[in-house]
Protein backbone atom coordinates (compact mmCIF):
# COMPACT_ATOMS: atom_id res chain seq x y z
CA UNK A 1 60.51 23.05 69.60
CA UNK A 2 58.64 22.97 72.87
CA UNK A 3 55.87 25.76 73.24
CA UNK A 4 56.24 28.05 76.08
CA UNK A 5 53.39 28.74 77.95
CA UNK A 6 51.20 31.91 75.86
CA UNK A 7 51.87 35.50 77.52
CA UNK A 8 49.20 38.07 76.73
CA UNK A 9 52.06 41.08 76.94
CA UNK A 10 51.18 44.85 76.73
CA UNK A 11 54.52 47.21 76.40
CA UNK A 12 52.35 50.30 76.78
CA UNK A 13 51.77 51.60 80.15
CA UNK A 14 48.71 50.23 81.69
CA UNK A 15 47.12 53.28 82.66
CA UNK A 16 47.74 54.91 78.64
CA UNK A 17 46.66 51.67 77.20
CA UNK A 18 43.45 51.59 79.32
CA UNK A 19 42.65 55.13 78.85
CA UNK A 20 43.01 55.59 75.26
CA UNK A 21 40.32 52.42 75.17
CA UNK A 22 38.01 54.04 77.31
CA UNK A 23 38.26 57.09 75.41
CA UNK A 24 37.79 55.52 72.02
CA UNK A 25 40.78 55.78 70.77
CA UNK A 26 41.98 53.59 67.49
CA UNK A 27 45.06 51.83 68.34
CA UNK A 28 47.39 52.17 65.08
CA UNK A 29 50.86 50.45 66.36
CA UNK A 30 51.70 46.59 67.65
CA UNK A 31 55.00 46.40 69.41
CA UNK A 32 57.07 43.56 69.81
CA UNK A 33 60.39 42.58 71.26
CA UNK A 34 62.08 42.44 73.99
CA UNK A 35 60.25 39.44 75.16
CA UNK A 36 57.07 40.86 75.23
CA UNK A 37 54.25 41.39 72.00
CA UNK A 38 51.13 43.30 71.66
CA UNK A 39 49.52 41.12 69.48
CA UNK A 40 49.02 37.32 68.62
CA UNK A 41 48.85 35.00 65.42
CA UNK A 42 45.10 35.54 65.87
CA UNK A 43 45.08 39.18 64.32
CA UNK A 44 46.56 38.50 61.17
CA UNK A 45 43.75 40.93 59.29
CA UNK A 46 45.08 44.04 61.69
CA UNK A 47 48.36 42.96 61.39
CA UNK A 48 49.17 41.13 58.51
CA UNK A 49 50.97 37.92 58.15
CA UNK A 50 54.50 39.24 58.94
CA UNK A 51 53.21 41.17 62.43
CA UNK A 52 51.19 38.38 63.39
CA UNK A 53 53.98 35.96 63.08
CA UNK A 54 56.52 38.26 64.34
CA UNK A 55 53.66 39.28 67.55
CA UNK A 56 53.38 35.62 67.78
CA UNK A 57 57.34 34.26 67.72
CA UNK A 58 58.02 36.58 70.47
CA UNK A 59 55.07 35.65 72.58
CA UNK A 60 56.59 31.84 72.07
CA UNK A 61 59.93 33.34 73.45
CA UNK A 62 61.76 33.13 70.33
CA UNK A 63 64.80 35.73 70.46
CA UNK A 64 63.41 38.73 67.91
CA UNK A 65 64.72 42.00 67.01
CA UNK A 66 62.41 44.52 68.62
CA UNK A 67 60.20 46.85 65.90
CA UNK A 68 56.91 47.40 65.90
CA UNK A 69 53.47 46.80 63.59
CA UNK A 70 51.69 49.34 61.76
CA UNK A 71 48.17 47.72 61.71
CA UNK A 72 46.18 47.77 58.17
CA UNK A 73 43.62 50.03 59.80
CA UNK A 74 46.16 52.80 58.87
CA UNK A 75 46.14 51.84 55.00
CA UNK A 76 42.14 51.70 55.26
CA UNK A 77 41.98 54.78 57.05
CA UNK A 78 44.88 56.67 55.00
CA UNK A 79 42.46 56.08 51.61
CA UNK A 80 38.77 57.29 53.61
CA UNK A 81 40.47 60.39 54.56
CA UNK A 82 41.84 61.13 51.07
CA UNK A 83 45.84 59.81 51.40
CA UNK A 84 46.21 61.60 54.68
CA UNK A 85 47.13 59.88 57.96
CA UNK A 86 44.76 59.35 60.63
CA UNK A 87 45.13 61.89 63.50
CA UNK A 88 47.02 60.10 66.29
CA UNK A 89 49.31 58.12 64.31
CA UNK A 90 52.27 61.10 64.22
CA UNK A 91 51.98 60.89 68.40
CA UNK A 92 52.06 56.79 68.64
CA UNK A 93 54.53 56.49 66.09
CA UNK A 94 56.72 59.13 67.46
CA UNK A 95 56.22 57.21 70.88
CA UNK A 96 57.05 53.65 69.07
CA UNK A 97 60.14 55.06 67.76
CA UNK A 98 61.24 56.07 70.85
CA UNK A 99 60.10 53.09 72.53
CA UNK A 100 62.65 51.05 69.81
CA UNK A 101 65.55 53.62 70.95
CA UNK A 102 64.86 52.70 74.71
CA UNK A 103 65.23 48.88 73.75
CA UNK A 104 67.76 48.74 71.53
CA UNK A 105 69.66 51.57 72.97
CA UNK A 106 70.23 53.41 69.51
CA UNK A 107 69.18 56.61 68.44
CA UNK A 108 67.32 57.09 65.38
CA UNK A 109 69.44 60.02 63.52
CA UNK A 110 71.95 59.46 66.03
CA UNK A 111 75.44 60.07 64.65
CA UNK A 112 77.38 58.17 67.10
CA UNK A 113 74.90 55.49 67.33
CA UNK A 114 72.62 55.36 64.91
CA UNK A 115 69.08 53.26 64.90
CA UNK A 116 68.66 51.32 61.50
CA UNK A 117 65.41 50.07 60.83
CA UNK A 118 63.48 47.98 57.86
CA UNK A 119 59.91 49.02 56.28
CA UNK A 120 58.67 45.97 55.43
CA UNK A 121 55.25 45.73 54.13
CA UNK A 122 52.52 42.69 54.63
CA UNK A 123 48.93 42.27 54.20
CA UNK A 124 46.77 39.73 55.55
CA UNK A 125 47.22 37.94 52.58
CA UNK A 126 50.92 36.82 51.03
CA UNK A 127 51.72 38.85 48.26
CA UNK A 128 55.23 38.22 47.04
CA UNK A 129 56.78 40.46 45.09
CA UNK A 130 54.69 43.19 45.01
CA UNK A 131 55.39 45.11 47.51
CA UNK A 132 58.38 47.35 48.14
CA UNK A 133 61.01 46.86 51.14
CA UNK A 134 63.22 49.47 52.53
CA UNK A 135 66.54 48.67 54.47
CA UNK A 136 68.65 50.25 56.53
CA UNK A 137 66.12 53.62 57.05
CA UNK A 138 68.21 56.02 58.90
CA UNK A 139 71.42 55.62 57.43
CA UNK A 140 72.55 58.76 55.71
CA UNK A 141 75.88 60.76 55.31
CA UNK A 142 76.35 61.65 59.09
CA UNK A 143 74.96 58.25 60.34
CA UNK A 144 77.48 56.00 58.61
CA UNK A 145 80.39 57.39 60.54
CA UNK A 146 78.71 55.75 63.49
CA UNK A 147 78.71 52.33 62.65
């Protein structure tokens, strides 16, 4: 397969992205999709092996579903603070989510058009088996009437 040339993508706005660095702020959530990736094969510790690859398959222009990363910071962070999530995550998720709904054009809880998504897990290192998948999140009882 020939390599496209590498794209250094960011699908936040440039003036968010920039500010929350100035001000410190822990970035929690990789996007990728829609021909564009936050990360890179390089940051397989903050993304694990799935997000890195995934990052890095759409940065080569291979055709991926869009989703998103949760980095491993969170899992780090989520056990410091006691099992609770660090603040800021509830805001960037809910802006990831929404971000998915823009691309795909689905609504997550939508009835007439719902968004299905996967939880998968990763780490930096493979660990098969021992982790738990979920499919098809958001399909419920009202949902399945819009597939």
């Amino acid at each position: 397969m020939k390599k496209s040339p590498r794209r250094t993508a960011v699908l936040t706005q440039p003036k968010r992205a920039a500010s929350a660095r100035a001000s410190g702020k822990t970035k929690y959530i990789y996007a990728f999709g829609a021909g564009k990736a936050d990360g890179r094969a390089e940051m397989k510790q903050l993304l694990g092996g799935k997000g890195a690859n995934l990052a890095e398959m759409t940065n080569m222009g291979v055709p991926v579903p869009a989703g998103f990363t949760i980095t491993t910071e969170v899992c780090r962070k989520f056990y410091e603070l006691g099992q609770r999530w660090p603040q800021g995550l509830d805001a960037e998720l809910a802006q990831r989510l929404k971000w998915l709904e823009g691309v795909t054009k689905k609504g997550f809880g939508d009835p007439r058009n719902p968004l299905l998504v996967s939880v998968r897990s990763g780490a930096a290192v493979s660990m098969p088996g021992m982790m738990d998948t979920i499919l098809n999140l958001g399909l419920n009882t009202q949902t399945v009437h819009g597939m």
